[in-house]
N, C-alpha and C. Protein backbone atom coordinates (compact mmCIF):
# COMPACT_ATOMS: atom_id res chain seq x y z
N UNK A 1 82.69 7.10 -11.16
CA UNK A 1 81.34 7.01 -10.60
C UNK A 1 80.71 5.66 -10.96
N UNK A 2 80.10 4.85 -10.26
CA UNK A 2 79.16 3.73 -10.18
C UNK A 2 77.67 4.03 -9.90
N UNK A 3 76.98 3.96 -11.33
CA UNK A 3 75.74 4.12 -12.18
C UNK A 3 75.10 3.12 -12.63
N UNK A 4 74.18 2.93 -11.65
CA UNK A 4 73.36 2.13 -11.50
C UNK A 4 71.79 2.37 -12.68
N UNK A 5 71.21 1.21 -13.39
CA UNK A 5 70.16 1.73 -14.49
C UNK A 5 69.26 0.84 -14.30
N UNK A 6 68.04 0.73 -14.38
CA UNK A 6 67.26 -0.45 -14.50
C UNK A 6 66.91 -0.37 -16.01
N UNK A 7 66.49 -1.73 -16.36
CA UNK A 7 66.36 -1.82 -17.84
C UNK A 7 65.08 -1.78 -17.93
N UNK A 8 63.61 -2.49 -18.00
CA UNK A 8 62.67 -2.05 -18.62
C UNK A 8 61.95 -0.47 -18.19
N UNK A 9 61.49 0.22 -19.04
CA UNK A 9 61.22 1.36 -18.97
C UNK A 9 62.10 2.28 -18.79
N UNK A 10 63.30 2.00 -18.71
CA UNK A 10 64.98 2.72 -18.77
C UNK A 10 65.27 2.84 -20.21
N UNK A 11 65.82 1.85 -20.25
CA UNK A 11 66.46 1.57 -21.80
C UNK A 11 65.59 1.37 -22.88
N UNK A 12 64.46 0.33 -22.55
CA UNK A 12 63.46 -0.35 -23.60
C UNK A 12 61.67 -0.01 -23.10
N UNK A 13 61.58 0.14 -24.13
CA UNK A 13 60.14 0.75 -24.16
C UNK A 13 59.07 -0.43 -23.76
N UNK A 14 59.35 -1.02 -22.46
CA UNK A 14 58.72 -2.53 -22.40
C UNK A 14 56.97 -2.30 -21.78
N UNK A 15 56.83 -1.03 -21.19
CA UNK A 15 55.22 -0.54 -21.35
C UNK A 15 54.61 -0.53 -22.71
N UNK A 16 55.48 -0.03 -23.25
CA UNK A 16 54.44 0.50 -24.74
C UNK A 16 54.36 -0.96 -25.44
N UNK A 17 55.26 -1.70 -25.69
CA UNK A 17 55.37 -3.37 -25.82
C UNK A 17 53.94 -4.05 -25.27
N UNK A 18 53.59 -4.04 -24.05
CA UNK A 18 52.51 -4.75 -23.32
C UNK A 18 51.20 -4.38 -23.84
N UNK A 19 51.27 -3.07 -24.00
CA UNK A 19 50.37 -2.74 -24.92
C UNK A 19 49.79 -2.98 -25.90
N UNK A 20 50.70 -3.61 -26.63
CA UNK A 20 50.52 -4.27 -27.82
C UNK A 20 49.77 -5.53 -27.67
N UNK A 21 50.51 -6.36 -26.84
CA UNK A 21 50.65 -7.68 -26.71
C UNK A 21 49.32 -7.89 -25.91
N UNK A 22 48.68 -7.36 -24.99
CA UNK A 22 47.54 -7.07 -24.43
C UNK A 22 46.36 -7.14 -25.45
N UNK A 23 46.70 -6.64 -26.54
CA UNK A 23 45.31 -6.16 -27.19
C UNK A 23 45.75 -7.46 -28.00
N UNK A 24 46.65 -8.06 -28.64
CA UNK A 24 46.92 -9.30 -29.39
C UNK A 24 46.44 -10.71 -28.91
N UNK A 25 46.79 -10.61 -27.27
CA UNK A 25 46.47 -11.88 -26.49
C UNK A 25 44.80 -12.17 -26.33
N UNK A 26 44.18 -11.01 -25.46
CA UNK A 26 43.43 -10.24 -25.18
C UNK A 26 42.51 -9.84 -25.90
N UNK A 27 42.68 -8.80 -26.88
CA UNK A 27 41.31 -7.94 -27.19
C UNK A 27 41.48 -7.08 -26.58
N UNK A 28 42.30 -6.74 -25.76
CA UNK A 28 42.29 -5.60 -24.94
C UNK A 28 42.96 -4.22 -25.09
N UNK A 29 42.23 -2.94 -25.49
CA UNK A 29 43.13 -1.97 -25.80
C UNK A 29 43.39 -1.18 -24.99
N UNK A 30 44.25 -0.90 -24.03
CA UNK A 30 44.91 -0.04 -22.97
C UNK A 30 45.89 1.23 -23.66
N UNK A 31 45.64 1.94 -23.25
CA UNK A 31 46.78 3.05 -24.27
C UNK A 31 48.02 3.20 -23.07
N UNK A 32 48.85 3.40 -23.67
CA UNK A 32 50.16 4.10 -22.76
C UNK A 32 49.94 4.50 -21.26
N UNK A 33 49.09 5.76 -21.84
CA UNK A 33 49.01 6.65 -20.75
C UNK A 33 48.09 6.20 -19.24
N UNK A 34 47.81 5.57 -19.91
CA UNK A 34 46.58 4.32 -18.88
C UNK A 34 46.98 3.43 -18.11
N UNK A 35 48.10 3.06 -18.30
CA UNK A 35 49.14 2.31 -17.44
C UNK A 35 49.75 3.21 -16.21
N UNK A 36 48.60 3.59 -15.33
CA UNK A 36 48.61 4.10 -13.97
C UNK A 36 49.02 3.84 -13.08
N UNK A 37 49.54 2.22 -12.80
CA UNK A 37 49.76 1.49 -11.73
C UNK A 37 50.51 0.39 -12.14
N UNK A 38 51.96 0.33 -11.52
CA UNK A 38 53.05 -0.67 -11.97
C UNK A 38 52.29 -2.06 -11.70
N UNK A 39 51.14 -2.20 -10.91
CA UNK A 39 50.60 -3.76 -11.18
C UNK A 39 50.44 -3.86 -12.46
N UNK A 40 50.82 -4.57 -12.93
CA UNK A 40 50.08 -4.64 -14.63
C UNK A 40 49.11 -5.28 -14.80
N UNK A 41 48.92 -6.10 -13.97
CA UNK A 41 47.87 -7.18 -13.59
C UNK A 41 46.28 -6.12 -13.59
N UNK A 42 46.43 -4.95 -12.63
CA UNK A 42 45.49 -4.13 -12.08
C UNK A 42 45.30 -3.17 -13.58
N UNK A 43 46.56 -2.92 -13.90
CA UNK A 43 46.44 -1.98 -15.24
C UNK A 43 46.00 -2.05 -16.33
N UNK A 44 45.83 -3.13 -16.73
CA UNK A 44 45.27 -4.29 -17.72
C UNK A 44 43.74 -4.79 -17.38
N UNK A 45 43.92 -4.63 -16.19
CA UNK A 45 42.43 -5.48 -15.89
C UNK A 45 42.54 -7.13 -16.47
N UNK A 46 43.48 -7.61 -15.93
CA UNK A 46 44.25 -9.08 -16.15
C UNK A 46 43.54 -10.06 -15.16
N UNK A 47 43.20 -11.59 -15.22
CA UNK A 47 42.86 -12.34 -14.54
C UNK A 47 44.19 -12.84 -14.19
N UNK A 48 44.65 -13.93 -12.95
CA UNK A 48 45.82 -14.16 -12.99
C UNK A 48 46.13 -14.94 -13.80
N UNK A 49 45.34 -15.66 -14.47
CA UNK A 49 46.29 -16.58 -15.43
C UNK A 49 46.11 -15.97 -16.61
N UNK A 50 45.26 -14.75 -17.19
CA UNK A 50 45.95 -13.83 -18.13
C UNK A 50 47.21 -13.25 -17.92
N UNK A 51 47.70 -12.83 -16.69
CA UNK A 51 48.66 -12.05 -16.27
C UNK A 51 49.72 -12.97 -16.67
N UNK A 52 49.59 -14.51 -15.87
CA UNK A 52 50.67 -15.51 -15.91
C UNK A 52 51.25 -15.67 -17.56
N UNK A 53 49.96 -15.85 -18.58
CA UNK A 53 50.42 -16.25 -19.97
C UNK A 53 51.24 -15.20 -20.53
N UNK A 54 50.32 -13.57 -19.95
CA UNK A 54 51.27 -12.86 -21.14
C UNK A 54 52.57 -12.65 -20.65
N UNK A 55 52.81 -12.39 -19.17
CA UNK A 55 54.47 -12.81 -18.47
C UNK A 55 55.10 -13.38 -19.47
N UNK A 56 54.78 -14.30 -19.65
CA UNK A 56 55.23 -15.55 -20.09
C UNK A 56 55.68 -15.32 -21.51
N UNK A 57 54.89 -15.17 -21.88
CA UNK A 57 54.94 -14.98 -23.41
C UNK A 57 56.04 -13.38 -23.59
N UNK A 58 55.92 -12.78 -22.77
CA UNK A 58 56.89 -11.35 -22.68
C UNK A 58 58.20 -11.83 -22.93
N UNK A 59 58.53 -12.94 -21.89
CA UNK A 59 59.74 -13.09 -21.98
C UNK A 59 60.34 -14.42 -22.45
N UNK A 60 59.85 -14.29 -23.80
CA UNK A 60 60.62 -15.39 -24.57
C UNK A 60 61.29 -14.88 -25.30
N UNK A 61 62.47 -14.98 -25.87
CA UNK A 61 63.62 -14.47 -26.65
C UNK A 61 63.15 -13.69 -27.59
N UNK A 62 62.15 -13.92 -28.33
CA UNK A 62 62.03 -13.31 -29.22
C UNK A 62 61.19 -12.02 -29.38
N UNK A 63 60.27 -12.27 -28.16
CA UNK A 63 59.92 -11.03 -28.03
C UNK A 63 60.84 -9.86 -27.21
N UNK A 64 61.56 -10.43 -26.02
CA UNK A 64 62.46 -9.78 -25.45
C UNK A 64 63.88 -9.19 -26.81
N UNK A 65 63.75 -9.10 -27.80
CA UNK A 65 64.74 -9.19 -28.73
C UNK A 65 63.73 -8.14 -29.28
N UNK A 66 62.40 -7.89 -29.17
CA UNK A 66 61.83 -6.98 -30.61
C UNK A 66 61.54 -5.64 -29.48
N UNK A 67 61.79 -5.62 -28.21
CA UNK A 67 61.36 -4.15 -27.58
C UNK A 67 62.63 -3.01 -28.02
N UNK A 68 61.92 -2.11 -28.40
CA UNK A 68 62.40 -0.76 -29.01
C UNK A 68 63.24 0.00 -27.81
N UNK A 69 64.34 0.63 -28.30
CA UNK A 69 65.21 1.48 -27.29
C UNK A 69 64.58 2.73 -27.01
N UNK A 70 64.86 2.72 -25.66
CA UNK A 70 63.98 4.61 -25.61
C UNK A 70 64.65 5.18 -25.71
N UNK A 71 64.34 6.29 -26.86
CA UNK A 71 64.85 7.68 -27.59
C UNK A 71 65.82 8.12 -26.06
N UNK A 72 66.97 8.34 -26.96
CA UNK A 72 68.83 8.98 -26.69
C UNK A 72 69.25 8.35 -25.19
N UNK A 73 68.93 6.72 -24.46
CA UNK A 73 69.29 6.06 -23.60
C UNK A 73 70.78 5.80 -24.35
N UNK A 74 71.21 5.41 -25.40
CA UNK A 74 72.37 4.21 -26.03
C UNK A 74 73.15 5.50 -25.75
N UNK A 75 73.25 6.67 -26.72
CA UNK A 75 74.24 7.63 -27.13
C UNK A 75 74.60 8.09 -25.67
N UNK A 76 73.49 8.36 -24.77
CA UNK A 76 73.70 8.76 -22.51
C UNK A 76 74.79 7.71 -22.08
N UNK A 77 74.08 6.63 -22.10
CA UNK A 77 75.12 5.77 -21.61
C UNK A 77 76.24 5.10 -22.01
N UNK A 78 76.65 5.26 -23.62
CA UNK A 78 77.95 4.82 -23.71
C UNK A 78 78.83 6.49 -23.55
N UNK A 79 78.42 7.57 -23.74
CA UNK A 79 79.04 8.34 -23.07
C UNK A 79 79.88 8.50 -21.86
N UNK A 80 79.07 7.64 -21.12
CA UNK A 80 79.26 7.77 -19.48
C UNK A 80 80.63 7.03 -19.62
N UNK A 81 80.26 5.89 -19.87
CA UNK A 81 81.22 4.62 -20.38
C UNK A 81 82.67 5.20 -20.59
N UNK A 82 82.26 5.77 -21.89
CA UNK A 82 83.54 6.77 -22.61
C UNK A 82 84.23 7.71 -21.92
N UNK A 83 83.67 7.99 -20.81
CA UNK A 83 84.14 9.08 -19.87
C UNK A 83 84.22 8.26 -18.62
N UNK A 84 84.63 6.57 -18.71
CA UNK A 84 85.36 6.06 -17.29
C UNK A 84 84.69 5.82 -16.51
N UNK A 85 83.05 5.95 -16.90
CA UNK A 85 82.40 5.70 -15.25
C UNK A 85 81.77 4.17 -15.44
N UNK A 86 81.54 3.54 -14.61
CA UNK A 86 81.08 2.21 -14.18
C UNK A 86 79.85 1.84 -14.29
N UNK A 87 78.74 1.52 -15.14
CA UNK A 87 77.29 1.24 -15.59
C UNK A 87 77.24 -0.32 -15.87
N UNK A 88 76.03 -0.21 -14.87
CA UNK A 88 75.70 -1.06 -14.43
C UNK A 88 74.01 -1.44 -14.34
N UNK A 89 73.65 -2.28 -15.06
CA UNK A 89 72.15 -2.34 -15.42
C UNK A 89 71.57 -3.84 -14.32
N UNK A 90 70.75 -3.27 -13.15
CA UNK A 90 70.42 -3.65 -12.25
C UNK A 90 68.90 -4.21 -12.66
N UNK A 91 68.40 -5.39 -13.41
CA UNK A 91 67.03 -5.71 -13.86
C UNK A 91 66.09 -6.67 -12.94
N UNK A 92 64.97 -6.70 -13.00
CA UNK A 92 63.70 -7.32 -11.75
C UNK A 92 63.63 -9.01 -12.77
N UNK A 93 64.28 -8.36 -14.01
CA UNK A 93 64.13 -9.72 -14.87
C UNK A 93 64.31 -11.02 -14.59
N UNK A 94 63.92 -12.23 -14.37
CA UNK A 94 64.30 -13.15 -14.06
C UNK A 94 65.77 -13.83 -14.57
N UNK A 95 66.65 -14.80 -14.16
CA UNK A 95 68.14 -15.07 -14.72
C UNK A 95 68.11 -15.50 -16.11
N UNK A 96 66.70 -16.71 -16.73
CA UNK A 96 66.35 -17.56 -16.85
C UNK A 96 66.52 -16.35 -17.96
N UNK A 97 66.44 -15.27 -18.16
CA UNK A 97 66.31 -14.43 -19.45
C UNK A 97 67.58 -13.52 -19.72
N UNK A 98 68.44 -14.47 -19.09
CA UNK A 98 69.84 -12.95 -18.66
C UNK A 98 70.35 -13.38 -20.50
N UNK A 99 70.42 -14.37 -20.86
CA UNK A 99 70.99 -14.18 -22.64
C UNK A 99 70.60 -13.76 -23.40
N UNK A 100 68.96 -13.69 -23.40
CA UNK A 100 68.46 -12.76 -24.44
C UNK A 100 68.46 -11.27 -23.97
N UNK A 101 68.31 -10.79 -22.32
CA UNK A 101 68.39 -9.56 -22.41
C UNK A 101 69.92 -9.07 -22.66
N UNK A 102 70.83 -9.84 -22.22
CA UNK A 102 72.65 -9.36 -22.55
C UNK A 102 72.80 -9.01 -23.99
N UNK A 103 71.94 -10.14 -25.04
CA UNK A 103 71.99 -9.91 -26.47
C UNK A 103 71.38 -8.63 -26.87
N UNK A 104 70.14 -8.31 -26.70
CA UNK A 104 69.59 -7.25 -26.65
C UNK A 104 70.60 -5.64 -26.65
N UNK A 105 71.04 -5.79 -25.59
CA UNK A 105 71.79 -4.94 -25.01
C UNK A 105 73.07 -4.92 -25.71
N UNK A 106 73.61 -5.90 -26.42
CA UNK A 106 74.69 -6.34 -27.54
C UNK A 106 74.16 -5.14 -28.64
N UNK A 107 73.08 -5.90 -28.94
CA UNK A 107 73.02 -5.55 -30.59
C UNK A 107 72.53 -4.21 -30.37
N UNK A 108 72.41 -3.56 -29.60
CA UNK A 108 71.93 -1.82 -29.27
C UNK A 108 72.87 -1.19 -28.94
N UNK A 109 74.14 -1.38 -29.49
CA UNK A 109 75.63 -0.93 -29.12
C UNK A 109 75.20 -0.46 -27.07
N UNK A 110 75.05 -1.52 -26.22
CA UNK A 110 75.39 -1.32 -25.49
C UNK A 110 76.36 -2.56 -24.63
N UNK A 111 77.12 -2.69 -25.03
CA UNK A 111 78.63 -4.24 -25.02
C UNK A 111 78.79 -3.44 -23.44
N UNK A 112 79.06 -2.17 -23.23
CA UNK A 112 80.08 -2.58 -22.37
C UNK A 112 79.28 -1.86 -21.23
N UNK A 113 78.11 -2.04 -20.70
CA UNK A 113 77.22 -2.25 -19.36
C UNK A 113 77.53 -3.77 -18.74
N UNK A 114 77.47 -3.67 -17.76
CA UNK A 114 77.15 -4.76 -16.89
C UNK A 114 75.79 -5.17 -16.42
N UNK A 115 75.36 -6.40 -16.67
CA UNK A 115 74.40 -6.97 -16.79
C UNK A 115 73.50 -7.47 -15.27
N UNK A 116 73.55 -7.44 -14.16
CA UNK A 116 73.18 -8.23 -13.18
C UNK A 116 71.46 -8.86 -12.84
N UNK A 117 70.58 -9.58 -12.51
CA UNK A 117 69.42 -9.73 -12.64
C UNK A 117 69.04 -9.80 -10.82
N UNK A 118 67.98 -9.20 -10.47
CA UNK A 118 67.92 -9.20 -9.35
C UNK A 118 66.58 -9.49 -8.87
N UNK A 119 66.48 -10.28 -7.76
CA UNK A 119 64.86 -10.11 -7.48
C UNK A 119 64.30 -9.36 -6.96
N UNK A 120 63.47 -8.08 -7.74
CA UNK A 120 63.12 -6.82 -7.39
C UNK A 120 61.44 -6.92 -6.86
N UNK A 121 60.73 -8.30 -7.78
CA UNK A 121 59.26 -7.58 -7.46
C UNK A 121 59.13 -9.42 -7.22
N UNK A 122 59.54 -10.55 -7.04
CA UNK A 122 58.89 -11.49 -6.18
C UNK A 122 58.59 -12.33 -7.58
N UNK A 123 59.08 -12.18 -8.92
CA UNK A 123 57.76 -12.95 -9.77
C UNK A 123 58.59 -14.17 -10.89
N UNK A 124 59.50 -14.94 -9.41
CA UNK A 124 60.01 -16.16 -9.74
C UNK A 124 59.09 -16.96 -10.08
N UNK A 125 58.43 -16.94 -9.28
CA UNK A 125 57.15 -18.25 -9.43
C UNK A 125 56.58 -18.02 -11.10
N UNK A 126 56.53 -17.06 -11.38
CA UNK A 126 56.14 -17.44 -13.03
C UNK A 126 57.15 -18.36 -13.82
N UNK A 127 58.22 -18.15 -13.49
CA UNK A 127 59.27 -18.86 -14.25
C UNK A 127 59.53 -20.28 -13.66
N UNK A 128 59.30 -21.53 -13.91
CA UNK A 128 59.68 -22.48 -13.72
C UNK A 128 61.16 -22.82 -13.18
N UNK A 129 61.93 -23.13 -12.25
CA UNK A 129 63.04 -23.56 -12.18
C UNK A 129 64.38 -22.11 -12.85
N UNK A 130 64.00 -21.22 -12.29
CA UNK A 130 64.47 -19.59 -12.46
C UNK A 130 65.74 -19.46 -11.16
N UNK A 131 66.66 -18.80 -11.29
CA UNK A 131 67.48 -18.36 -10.81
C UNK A 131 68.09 -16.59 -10.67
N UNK A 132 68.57 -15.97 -9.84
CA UNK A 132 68.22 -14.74 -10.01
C UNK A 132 70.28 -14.78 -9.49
N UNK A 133 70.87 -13.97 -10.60
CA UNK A 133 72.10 -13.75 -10.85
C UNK A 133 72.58 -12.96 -9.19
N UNK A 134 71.85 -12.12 -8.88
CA UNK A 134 72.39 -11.07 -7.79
C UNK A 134 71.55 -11.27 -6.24
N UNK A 135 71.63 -12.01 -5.32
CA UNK A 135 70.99 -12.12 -4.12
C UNK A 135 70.93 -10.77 -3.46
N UNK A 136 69.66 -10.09 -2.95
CA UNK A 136 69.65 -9.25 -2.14
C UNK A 136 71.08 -8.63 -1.23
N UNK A 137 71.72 -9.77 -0.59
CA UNK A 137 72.47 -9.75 0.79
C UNK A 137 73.71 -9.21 -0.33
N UNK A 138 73.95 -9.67 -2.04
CA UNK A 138 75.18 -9.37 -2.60
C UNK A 138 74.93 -7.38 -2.86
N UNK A 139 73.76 -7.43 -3.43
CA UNK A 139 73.14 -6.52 -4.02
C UNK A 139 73.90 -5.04 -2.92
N UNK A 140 73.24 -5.55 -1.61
CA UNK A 140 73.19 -4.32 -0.55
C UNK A 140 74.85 -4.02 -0.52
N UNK A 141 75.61 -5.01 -1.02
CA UNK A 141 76.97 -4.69 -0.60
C UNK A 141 78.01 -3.55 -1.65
N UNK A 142 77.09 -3.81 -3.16
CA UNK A 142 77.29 -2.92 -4.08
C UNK A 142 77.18 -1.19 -3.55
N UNK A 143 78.03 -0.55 -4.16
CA UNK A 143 77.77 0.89 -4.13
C UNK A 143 77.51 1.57 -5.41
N UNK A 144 76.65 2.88 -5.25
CA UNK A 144 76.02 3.20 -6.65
C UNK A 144 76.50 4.74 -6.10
N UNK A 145 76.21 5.40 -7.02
CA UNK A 145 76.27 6.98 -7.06
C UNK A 145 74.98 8.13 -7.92
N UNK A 146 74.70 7.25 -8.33
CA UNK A 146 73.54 7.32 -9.56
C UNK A 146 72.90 6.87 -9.71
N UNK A 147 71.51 6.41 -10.18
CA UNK A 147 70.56 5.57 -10.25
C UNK A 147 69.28 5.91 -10.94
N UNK A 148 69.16 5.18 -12.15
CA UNK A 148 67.90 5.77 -13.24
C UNK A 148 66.91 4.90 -13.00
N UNK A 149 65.87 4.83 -12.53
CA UNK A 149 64.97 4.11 -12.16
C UNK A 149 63.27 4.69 -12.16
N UNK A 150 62.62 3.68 -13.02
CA UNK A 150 60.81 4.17 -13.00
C UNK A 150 59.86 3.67 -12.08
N UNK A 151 60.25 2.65 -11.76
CA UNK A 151 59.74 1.58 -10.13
C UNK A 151 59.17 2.18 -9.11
N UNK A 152 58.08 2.84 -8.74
CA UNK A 152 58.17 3.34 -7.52
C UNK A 152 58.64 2.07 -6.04
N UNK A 153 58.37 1.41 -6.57
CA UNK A 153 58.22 -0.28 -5.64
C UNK A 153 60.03 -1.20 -5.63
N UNK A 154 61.21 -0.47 -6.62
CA UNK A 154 62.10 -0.59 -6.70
C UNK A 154 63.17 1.03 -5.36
N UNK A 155 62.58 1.98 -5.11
CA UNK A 155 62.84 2.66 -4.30
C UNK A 155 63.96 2.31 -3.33
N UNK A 156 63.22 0.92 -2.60
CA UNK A 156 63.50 0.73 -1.16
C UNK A 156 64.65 0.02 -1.38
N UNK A 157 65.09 -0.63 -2.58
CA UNK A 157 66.36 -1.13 -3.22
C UNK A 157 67.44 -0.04 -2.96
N UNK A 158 67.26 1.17 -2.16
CA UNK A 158 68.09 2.33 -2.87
C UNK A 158 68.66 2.60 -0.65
N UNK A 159 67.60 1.68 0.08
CA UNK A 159 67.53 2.61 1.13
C UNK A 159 69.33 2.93 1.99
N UNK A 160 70.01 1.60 0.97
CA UNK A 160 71.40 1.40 1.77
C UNK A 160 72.43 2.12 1.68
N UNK A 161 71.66 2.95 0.99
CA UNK A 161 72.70 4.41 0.08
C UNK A 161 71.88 5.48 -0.19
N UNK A 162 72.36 6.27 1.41
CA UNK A 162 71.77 7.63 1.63
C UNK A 162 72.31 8.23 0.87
N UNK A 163 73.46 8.81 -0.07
CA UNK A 163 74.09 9.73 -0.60
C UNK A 163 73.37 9.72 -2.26
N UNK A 164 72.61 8.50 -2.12
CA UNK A 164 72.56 8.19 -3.92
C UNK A 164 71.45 8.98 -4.45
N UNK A 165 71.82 9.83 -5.49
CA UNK A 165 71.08 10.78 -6.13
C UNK A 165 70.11 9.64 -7.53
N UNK A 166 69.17 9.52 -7.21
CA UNK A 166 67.94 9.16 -8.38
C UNK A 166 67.48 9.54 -9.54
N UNK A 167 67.71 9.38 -10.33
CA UNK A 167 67.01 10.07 -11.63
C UNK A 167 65.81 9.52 -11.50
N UNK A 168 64.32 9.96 -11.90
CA UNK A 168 63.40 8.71 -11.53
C UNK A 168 62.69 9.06 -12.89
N UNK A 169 62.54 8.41 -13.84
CA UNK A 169 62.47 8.62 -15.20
C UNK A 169 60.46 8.42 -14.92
N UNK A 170 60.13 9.60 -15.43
CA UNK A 170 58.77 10.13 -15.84
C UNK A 170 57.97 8.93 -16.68
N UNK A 171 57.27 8.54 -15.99
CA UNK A 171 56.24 7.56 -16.56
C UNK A 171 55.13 7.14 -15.68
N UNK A 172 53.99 7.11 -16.94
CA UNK A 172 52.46 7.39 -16.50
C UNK A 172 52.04 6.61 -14.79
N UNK A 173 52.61 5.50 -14.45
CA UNK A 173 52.82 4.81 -13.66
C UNK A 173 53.13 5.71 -12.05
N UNK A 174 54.42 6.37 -12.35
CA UNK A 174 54.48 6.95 -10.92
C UNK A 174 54.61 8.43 -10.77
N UNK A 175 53.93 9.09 -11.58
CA UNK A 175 53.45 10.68 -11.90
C UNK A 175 52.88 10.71 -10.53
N UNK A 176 52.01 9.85 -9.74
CA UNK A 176 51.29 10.12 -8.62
C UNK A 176 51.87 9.61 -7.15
N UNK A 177 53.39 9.01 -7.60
CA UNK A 177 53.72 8.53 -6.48
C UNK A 177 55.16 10.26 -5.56
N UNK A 178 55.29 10.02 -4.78
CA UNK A 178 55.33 10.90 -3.57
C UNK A 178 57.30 10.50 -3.52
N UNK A 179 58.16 11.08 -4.27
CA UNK A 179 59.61 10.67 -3.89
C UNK A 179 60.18 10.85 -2.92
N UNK A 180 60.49 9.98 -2.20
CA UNK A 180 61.16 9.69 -0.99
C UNK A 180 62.02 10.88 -0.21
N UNK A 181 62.78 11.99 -1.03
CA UNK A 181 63.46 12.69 -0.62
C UNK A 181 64.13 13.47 -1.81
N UNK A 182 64.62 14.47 -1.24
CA UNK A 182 65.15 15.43 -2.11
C UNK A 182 66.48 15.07 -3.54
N UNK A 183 66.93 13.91 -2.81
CA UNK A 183 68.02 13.17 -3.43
C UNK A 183 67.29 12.89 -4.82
N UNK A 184 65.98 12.39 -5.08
CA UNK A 184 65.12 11.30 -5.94
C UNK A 184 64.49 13.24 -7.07
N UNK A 185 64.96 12.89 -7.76
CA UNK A 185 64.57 14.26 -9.46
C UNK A 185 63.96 13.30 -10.55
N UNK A 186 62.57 13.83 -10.71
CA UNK A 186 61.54 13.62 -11.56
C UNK A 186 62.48 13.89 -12.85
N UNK A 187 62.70 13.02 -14.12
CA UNK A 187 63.31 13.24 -15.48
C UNK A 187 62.02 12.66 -16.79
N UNK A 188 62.22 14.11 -17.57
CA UNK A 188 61.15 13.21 -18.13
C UNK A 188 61.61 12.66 -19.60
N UNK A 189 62.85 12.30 -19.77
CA UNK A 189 63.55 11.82 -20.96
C UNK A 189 65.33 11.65 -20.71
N UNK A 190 65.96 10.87 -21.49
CA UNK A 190 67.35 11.11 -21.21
C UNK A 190 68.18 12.45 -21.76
N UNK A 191 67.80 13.25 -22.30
CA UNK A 191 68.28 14.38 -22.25
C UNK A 191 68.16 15.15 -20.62
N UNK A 192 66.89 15.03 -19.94
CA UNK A 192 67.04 15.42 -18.77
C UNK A 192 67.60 14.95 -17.86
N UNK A 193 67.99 14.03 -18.00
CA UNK A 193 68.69 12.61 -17.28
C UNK A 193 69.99 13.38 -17.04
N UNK A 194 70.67 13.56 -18.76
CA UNK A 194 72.32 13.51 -18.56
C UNK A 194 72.32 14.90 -18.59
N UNK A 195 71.80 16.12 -18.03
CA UNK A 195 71.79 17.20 -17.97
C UNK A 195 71.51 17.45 -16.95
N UNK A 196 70.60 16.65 -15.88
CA UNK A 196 70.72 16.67 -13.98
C UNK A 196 71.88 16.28 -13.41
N UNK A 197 72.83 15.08 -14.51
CA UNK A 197 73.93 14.27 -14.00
C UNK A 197 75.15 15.49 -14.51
N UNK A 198 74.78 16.04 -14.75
CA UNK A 198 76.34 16.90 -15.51
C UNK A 198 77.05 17.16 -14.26
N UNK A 199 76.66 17.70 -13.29
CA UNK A 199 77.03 18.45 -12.29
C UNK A 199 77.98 17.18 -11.01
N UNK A 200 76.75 15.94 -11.50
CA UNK A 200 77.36 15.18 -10.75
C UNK A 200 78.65 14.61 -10.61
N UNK A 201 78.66 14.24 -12.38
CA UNK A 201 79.73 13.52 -12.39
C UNK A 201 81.43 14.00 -13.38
């Protein structure tokens, strides 16, 4: 099977992170659960060049190196691994960050995912002279079977593969959004994750 994952809010707790960093940059205290709307810009109540700095500042090595793994993602997916199937971590991340997030993903015993960076939400322009590892036109040619994803706005990434069953991992963000079809199962942790997938794979 070919299992497709997105990494922030998949693997790494990169909401609860902003949070932080919001009230550090900022002054601004947003709780978790308040993060209603994948704009973060809107969620934050961000000017754009607040939005632009803390981007910015998100993804410098070292902070991309201190976001926390979300509880039982590592032990799910090297399972899968261990049992032959093909994982594959599909990120909106810019390229320009593909070494610190690959390291990341190193030192969290996850070596043997595949890494690809894709342009999911448009936000090259923050990055100076950025490159994006996976072009759309390569992307559509991939096949998945699986797919863990919190994005409501990452969806339409999925439309080229009617058969592909969704995990759509529970977060405050798209509790209010409307899933596309019967294929797409609300999970609200990776225990529910690899316990919808049992059957699958």
């Amino acid at each position: 099977m070919n299992i497709y994952i997105d990494y922030d809010d998949c693997l790494c707790e990169t909401a609860r992170y902003f949070t932080h960093l919001v009230y550090d940059m900022f002054g601004k205290k947003i709780s978790y659960e308040d993060i209603t709307c994948f704009d973060l810009k809107q969620s934050f109540g961000l000017t754009d060049d607040e939005y632009e700095d803390m981007m910015i500042k998100a993804h410098l090595p070292e902070e991309l190196l201190s976001y926390k793994v979300t509880p039982g993602a590592v032990d799910a997916v090297n399972n899968w691994i261990d049992a032959g199937h093909n994982v594959s971590v599909i990120t909106g991340r810019p390229f320009g960050v593909y070494e610190p997030s690959r390291e990341w993903l190193d030192n969290n015993e996850l070596e043997g995912v595949k890494l690809y960076c894709l342009n999911k939400y448009g936000r090259e322009g923050l990055f100076k002279n950025s490159k994006y590892s996976l072009e759309i036109e390569d992307y559509n040619k991939m096949h998945f079977d699986i797919a863990i994803e919190d994005s409501p706005f990452a969806f339409k990434f999925f439309n080229h593969l009617p058969d592909l069953k969704v995990m759509v991992y529970d977060r405050p963000w798209n509790r209010e959004s409307i899933l596309p079809s019967s294929n797409y199962m609300r999970c609200t942790d990776w225990k529910a994750i690899t316990d919808m997938t049992k059957e699958l794979l």
